[in-house]
PDB file of N, CA and C in Angstrom:
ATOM      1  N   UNK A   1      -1.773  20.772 -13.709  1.00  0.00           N
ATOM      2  CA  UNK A   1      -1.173  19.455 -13.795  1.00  0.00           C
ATOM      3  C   UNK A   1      -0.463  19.135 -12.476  1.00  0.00           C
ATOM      4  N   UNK A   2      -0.926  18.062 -11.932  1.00  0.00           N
ATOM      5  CA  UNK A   2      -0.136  17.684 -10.665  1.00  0.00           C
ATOM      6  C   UNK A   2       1.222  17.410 -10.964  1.00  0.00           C
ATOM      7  N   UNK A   3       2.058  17.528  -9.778  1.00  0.00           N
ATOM      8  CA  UNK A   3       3.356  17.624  -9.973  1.00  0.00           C
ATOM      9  C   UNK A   3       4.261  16.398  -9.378  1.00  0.00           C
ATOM     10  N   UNK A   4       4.800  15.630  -9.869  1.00  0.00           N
ATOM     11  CA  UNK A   4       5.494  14.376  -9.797  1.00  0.00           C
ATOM     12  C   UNK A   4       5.955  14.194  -8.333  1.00  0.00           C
ATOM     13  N   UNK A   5       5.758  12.730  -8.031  1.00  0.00           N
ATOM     14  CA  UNK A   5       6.286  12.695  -6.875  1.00  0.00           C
ATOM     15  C   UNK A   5       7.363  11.422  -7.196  1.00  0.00           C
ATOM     16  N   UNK A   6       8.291  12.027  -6.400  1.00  0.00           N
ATOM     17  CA  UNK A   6       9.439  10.839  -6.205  1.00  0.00           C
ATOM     18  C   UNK A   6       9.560  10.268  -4.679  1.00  0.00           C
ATOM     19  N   UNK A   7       9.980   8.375  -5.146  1.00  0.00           N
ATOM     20  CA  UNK A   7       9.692   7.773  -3.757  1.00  0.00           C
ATOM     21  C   UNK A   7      10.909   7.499  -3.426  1.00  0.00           C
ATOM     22  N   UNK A   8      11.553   7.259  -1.836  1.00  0.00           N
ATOM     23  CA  UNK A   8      12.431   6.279  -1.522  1.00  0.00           C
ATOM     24  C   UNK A   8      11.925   5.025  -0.946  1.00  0.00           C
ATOM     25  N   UNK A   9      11.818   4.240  -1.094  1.00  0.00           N
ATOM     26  CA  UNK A   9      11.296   3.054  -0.020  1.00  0.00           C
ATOM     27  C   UNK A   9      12.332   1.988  -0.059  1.00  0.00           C
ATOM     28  N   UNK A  10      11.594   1.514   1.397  1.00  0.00           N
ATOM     29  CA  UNK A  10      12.569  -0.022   1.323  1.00  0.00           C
ATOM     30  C   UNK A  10      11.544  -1.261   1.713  1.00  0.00           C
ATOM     31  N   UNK A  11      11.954  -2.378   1.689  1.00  0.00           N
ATOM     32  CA  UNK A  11      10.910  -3.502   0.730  1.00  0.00           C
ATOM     33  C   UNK A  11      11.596  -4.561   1.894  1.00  0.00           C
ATOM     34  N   UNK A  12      11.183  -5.421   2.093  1.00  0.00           N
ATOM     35  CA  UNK A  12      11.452  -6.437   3.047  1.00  0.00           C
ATOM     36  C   UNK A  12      11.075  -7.821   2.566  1.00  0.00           C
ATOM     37  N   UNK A  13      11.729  -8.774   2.714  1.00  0.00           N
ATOM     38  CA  UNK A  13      11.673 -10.223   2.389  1.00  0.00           C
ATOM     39  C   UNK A  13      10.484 -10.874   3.777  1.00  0.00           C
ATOM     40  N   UNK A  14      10.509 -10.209   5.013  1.00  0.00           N
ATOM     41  CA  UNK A  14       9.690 -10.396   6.023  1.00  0.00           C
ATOM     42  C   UNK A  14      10.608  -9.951   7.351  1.00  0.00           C
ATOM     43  N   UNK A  15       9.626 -10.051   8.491  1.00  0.00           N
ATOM     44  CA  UNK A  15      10.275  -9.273   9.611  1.00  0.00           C
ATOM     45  C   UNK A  15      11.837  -9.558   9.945  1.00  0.00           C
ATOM     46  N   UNK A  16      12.188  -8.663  10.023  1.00  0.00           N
ATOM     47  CA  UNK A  16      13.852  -8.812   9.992  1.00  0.00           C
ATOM     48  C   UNK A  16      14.476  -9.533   9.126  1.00  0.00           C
ATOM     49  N   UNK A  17      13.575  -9.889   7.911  1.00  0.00           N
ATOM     50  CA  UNK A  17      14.568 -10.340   6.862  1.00  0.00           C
ATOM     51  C   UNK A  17      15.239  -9.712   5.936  1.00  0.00           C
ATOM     52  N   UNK A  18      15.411 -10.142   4.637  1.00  0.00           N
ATOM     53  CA  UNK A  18      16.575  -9.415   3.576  1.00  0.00           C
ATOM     54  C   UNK A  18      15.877  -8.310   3.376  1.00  0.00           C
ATOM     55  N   UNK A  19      16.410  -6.661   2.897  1.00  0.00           N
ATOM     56  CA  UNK A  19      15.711  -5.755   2.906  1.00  0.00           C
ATOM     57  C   UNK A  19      16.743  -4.856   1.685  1.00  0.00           C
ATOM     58  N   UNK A  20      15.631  -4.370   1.178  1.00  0.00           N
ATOM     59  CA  UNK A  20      16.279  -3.458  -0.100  1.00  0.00           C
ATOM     60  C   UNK A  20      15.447  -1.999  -0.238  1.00  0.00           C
ATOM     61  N   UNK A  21      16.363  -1.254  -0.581  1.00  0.00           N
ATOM     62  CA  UNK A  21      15.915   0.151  -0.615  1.00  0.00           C
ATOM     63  C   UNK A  21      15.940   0.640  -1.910  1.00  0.00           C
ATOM     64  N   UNK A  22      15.311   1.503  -2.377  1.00  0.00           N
ATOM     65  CA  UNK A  22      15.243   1.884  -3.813  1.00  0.00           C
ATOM     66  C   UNK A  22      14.504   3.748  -3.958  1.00  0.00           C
ATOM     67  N   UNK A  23      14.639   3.405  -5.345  1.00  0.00           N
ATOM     68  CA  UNK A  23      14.376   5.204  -5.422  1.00  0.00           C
ATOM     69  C   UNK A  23      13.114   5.174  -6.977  1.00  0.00           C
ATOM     70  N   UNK A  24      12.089   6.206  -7.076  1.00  0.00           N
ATOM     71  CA  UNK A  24      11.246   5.793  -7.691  1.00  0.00           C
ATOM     72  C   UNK A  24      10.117   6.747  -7.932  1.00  0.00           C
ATOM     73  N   UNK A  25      10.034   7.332  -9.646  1.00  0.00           N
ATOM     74  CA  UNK A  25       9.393   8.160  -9.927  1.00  0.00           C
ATOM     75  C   UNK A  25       7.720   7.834  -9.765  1.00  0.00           C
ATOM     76  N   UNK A  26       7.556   6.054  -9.543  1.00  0.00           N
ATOM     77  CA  UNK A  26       5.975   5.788 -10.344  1.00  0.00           C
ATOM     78  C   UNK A  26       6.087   4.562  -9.249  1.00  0.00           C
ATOM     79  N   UNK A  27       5.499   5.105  -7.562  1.00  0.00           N
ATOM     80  CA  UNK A  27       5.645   4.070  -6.788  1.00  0.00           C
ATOM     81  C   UNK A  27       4.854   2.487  -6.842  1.00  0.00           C
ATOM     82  N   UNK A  28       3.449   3.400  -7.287  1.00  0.00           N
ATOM     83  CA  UNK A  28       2.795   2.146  -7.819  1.00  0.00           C
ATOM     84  C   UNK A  28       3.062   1.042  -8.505  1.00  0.00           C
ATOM     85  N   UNK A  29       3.545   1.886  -9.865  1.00  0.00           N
ATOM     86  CA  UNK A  29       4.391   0.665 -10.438  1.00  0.00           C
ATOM     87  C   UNK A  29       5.164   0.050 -10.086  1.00  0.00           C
ATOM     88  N   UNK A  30       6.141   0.303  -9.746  1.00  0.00           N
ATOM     89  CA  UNK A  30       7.572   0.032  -9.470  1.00  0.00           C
ATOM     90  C   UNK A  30       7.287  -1.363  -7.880  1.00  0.00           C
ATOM     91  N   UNK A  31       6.140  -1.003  -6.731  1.00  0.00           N
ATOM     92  CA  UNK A  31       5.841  -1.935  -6.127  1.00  0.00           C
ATOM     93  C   UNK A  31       5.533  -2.963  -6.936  1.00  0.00           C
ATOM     94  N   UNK A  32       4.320  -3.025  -7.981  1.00  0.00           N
ATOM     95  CA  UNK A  32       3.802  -3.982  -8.532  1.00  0.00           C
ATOM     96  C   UNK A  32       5.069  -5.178  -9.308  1.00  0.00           C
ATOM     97  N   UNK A  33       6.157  -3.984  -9.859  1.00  0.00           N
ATOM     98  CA  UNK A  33       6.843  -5.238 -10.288  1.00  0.00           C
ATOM     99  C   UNK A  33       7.569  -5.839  -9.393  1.00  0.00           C
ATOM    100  N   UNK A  34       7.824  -5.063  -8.377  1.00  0.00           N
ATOM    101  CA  UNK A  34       8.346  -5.876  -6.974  1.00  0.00           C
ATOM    102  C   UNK A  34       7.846  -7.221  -6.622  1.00  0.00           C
ATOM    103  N   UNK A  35       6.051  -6.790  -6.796  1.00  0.00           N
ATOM    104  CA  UNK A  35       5.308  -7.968  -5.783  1.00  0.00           C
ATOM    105  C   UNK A  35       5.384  -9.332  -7.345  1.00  0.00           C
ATOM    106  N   UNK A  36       5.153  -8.630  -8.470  1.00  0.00           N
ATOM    107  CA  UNK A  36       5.109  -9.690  -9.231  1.00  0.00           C
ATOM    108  C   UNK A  36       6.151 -10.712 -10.146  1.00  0.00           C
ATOM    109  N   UNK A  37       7.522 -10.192  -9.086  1.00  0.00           N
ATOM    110  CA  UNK A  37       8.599 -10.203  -9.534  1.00  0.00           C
ATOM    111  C   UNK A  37       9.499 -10.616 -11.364  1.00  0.00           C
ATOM    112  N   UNK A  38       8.913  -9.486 -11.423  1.00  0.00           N
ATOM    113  CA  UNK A  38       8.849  -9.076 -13.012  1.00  0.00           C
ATOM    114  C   UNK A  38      10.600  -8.973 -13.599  1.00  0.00           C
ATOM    115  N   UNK A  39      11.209  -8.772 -12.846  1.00  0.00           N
ATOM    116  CA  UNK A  39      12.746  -8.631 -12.966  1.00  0.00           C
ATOM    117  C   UNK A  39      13.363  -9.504 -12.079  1.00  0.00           C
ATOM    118  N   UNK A  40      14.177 -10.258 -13.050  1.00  0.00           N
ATOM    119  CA  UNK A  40      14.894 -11.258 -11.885  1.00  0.00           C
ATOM    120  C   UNK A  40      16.373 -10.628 -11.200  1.00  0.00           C
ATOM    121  N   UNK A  41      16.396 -10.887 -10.393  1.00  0.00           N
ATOM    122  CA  UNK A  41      17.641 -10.207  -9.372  1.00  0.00           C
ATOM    123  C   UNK A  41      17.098 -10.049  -8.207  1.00  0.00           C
ATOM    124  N   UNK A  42      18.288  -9.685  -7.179  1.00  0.00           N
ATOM    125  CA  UNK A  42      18.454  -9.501  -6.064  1.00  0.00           C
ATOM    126  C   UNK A  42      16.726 -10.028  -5.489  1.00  0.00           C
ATOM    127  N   UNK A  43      16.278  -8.880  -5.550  1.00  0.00           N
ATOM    128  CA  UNK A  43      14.305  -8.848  -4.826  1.00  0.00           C
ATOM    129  C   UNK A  43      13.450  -9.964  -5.133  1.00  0.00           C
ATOM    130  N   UNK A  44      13.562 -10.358  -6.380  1.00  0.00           N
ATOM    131  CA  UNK A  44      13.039 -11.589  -6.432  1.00  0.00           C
ATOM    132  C   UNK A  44      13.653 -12.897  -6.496  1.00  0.00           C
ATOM    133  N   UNK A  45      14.852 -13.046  -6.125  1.00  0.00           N
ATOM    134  CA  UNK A  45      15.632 -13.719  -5.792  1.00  0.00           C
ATOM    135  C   UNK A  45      15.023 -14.025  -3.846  1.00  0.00           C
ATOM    136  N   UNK A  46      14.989 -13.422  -3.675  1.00  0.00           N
ATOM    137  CA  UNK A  46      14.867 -13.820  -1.710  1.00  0.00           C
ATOM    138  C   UNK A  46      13.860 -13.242  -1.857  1.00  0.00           C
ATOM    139  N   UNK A  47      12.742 -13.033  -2.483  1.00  0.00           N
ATOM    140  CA  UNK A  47      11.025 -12.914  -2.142  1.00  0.00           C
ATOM    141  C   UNK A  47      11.113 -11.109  -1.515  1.00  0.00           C
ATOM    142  N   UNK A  48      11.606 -10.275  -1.878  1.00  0.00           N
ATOM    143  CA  UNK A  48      11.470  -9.096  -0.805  1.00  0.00           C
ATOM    144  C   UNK A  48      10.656  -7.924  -1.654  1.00  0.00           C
ATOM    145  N   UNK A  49       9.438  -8.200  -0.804  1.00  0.00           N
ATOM    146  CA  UNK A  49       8.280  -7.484  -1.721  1.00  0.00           C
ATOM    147  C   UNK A  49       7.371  -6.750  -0.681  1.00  0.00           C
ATOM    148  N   UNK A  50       7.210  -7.213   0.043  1.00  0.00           N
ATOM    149  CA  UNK A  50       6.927  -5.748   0.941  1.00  0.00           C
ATOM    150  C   UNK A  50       7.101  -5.021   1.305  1.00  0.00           C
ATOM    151  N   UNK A  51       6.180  -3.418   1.029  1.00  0.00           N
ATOM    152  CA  UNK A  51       6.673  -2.266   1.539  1.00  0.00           C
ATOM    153  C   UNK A  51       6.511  -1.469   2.721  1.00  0.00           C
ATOM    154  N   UNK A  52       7.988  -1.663   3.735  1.00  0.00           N
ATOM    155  CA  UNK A  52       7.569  -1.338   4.738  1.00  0.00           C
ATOM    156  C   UNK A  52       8.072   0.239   5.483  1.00  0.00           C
ATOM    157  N   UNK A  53       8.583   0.998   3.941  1.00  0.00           N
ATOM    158  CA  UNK A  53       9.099   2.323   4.367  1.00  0.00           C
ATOM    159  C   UNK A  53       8.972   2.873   3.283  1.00  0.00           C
ATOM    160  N   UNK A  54       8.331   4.160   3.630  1.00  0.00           N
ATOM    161  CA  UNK A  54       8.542   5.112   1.955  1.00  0.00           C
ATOM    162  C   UNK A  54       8.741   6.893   2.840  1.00  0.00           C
ATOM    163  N   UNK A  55       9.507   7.493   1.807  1.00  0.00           N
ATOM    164  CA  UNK A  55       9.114   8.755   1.794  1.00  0.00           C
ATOM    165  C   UNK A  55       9.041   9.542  -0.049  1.00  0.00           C
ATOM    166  N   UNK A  56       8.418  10.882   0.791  1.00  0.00           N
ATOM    167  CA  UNK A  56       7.914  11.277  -0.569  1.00  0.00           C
ATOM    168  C   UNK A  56       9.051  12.053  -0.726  1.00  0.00           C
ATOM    169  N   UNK A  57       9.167  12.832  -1.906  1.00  0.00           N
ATOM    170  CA  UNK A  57       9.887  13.896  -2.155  1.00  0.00           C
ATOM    171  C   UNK A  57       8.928  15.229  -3.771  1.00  0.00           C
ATOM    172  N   UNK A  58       9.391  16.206  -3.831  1.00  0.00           N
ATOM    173  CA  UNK A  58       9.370  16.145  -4.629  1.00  0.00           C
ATOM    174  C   UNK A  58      10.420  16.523  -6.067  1.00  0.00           C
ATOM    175  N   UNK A  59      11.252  16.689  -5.452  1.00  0.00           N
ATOM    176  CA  UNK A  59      12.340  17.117  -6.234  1.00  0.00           C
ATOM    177  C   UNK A  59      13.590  15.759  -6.373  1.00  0.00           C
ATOM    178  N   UNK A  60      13.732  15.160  -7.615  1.00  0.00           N
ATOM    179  CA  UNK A  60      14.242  13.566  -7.978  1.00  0.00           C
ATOM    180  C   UNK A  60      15.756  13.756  -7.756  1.00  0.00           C
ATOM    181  N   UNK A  61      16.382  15.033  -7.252  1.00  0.00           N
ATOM    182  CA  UNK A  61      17.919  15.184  -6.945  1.00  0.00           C
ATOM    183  C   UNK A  61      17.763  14.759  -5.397  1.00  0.00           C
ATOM    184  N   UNK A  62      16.733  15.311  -4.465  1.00  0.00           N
ATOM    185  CA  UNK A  62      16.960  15.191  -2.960  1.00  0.00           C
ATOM    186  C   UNK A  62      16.341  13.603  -2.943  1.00  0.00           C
ATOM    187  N   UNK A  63      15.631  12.934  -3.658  1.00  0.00           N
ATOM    188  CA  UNK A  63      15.169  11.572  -3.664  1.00  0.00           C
ATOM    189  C   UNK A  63      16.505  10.472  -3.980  1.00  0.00           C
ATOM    190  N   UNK A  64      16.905  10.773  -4.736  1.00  0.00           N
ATOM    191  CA  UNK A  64      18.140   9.949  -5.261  1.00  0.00           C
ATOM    192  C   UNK A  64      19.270   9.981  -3.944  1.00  0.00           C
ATOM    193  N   UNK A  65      19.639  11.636  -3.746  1.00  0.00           N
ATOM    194  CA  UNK A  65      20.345  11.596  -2.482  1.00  0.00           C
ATOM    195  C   UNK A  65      20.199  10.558  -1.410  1.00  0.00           C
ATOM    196  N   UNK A  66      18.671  10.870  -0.774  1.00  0.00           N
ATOM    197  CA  UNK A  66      18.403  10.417   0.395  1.00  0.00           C
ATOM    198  C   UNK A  66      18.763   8.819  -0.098  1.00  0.00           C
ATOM    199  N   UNK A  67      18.114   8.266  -1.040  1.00  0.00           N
ATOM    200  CA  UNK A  67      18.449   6.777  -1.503  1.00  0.00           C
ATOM    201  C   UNK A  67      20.080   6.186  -1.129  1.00  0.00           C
ATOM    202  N   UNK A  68      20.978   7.331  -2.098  1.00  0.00           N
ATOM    203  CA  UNK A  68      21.960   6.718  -1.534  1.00  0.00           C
ATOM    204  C   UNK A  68      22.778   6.809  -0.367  1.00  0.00           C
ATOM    205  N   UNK A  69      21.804   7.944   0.664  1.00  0.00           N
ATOM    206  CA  UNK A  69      22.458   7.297   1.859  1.00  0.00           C
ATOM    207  C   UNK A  69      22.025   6.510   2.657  1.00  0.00           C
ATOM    208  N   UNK A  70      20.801   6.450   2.610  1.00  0.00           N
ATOM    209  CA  UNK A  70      20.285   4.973   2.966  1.00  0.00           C
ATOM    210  C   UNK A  70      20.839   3.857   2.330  1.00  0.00           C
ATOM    211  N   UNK A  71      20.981   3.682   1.358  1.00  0.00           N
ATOM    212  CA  UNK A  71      22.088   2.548   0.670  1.00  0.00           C
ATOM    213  C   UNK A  71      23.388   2.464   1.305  1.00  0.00           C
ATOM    214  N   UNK A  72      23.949   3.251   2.043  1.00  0.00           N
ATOM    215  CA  UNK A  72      25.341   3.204   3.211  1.00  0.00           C
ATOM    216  C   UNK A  72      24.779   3.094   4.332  1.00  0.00           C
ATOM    217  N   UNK A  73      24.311   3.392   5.087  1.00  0.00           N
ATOM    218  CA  UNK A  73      23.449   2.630   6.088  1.00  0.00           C
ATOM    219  C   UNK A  73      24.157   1.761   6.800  1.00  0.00           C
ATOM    220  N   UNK A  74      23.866   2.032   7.916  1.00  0.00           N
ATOM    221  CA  UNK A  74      24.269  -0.010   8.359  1.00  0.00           C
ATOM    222  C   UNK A  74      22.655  -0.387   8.494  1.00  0.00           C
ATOM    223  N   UNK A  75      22.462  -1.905   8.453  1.00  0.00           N
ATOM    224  CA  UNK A  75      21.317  -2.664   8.513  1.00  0.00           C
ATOM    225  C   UNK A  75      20.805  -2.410   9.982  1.00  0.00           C
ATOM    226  N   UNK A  76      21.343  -1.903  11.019  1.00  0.00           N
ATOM    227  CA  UNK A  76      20.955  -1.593  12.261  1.00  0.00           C
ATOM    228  C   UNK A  76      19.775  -0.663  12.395  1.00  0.00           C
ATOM    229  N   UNK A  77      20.730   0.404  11.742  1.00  0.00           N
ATOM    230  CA  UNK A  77      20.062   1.864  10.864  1.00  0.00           C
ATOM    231  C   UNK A  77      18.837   1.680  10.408  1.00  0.00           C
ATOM    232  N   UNK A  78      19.289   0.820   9.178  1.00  0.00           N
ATOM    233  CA  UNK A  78      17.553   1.012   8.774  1.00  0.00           C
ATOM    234  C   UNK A  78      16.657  -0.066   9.161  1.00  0.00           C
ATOM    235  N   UNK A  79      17.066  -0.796   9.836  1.00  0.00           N
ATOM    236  CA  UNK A  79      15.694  -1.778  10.951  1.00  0.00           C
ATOM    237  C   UNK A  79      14.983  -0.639  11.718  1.00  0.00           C
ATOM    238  N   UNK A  80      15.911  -0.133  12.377  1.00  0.00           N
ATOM    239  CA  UNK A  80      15.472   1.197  13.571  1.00  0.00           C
ATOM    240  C   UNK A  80      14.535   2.325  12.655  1.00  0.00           C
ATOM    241  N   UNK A  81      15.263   2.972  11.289  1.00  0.00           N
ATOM    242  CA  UNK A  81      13.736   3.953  10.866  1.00  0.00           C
ATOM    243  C   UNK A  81      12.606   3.145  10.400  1.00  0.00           C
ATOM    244  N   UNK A  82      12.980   1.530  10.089  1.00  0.00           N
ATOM    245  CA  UNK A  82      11.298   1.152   9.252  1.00  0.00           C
ATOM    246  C   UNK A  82      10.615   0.904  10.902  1.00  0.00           C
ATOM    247  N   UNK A  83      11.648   0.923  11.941  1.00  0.00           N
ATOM    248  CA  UNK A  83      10.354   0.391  13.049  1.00  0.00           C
ATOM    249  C   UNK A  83      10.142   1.554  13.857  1.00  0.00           C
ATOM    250  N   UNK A  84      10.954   2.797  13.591  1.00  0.00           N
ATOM    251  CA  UNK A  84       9.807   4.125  14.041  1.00  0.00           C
ATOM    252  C   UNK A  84       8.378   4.285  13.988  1.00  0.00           C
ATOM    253  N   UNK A  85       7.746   3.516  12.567  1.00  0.00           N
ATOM    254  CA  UNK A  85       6.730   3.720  12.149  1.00  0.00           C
ATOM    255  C   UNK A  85       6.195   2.444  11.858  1.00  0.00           C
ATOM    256  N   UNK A  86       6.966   1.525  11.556  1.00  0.00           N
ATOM    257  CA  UNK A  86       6.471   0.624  11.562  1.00  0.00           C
ATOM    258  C   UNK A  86       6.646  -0.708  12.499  1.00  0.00           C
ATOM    259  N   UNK A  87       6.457  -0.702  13.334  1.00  0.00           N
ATOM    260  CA  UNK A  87       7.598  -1.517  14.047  1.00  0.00           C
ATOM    261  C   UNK A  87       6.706  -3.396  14.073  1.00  0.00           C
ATOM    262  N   UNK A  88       6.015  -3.271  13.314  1.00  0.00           N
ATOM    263  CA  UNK A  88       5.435  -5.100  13.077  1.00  0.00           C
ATOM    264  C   UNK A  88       5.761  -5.499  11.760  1.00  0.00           C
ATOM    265  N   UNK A  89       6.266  -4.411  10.571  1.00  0.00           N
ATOM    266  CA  UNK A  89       7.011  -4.543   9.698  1.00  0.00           C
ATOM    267  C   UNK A  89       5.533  -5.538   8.834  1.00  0.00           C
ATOM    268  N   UNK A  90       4.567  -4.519   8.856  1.00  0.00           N
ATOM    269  CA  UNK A  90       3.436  -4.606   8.002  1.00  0.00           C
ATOM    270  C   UNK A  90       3.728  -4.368   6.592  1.00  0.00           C
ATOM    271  N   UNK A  91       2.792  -4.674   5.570  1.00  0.00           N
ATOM    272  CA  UNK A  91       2.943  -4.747   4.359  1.00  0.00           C
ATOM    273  C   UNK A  91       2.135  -3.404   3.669  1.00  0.00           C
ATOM    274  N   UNK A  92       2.831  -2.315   3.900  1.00  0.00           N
ATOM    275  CA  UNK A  92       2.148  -0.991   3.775  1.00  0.00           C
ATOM    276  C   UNK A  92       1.922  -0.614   2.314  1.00  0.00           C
ATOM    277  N   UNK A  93       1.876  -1.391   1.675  1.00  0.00           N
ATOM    278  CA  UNK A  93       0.943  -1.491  -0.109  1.00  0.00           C
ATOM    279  C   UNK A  93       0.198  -0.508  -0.020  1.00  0.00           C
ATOM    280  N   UNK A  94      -0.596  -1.554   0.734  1.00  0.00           N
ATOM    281  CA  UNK A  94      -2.156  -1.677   0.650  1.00  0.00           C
ATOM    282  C   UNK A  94      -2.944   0.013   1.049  1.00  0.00           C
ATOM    283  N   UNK A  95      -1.920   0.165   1.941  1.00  0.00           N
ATOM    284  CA  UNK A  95      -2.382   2.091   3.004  1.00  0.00           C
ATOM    285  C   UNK A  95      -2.228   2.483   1.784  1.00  0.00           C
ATOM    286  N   UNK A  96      -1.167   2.376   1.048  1.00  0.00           N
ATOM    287  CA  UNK A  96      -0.484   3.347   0.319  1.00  0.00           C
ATOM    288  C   UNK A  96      -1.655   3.460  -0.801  1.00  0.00           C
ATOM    289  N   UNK A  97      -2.506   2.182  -0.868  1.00  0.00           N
ATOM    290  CA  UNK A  97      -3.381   2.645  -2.168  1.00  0.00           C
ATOM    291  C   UNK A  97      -2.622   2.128  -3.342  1.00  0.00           C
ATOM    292  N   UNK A  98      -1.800   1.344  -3.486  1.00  0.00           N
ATOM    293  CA  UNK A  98      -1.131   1.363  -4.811  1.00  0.00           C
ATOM    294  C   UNK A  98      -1.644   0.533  -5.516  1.00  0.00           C
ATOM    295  N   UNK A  99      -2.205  -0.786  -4.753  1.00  0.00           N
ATOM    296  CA  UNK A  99      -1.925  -2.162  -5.582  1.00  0.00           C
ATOM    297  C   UNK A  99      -3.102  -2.901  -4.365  1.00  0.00           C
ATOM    298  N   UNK A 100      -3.588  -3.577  -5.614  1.00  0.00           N
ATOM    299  CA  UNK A 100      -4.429  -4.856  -4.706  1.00  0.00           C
ATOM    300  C   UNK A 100      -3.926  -6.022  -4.649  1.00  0.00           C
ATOM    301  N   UNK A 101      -3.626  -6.137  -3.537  1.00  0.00           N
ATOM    302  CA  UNK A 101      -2.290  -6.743  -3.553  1.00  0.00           C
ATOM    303  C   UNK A 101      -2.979  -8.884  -3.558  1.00  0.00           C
ATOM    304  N   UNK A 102      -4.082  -8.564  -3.215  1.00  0.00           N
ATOM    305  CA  UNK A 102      -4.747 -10.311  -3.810  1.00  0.00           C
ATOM    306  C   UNK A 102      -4.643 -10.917  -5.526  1.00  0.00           C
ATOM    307  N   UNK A 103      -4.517  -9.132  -5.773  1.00  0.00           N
ATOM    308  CA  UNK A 103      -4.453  -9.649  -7.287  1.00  0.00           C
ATOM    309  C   UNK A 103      -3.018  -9.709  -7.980  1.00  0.00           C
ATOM    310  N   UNK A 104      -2.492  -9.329  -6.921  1.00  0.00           N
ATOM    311  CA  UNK A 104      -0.514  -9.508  -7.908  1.00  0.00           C
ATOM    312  C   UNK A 104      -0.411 -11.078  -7.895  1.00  0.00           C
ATOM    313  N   UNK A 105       0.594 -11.410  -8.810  1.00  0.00           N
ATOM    314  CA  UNK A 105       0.592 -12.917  -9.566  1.00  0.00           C
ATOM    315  C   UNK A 105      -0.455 -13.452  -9.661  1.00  0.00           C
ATOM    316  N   UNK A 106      -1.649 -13.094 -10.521  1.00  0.00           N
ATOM    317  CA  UNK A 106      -2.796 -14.229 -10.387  1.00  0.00           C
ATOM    318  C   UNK A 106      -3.105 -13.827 -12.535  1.00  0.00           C
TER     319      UNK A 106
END
């Protein structure tokens, strides 16, 4: 039986816009209700549905950690790690395999 992976990612409203970080046993999902903004608050409030940072983990104590220190952060901070890797602040769904992303809200 494969063994669970836990995500941190953070999600972007668009380049240098509003940005939220989160923590997450079932990344797939958890994007999809992002993109289809299935829960009202904060993310779907200012559109912030792309994913433009993840890491894996597999143990949900060092995932949660890392979450909340990225959640203290300054916004400087985490512009600078999503543009280590990402620095056009692409909509990395799609790499990730999670979601087709033509078909969220339809």
């Amino acid at each position: 039986m494969p063994q669970e992976r836990f995500h941190v990612y953070i999600l972007a409203s668009r380049w240098h816009g509003a940005i939220y970080t989160g923590v997450t046993n079932d990344l797939s999902r958890r994007i999809c209700e992002h993109k289809s903004h299935a829960w009202r608050g904060f993310t779907a409030r200012y559109q912030i549905d792309k994913l433009v940072y993840c890491e894996a983990y597999d143990n949900p104590v060092d995932a949660i950690a890392r979450e909340k220190q990225l959640k203290k952060w300054r916004r400087d901070w985490k512009i600078a790690l999503i543009e280590k890797d990402n620095p056009d602040w692409r909509d990395l769904s799609g790499e990730y395999g999670l979601i087709d992303i033509s078909e969220v809200g339809k």
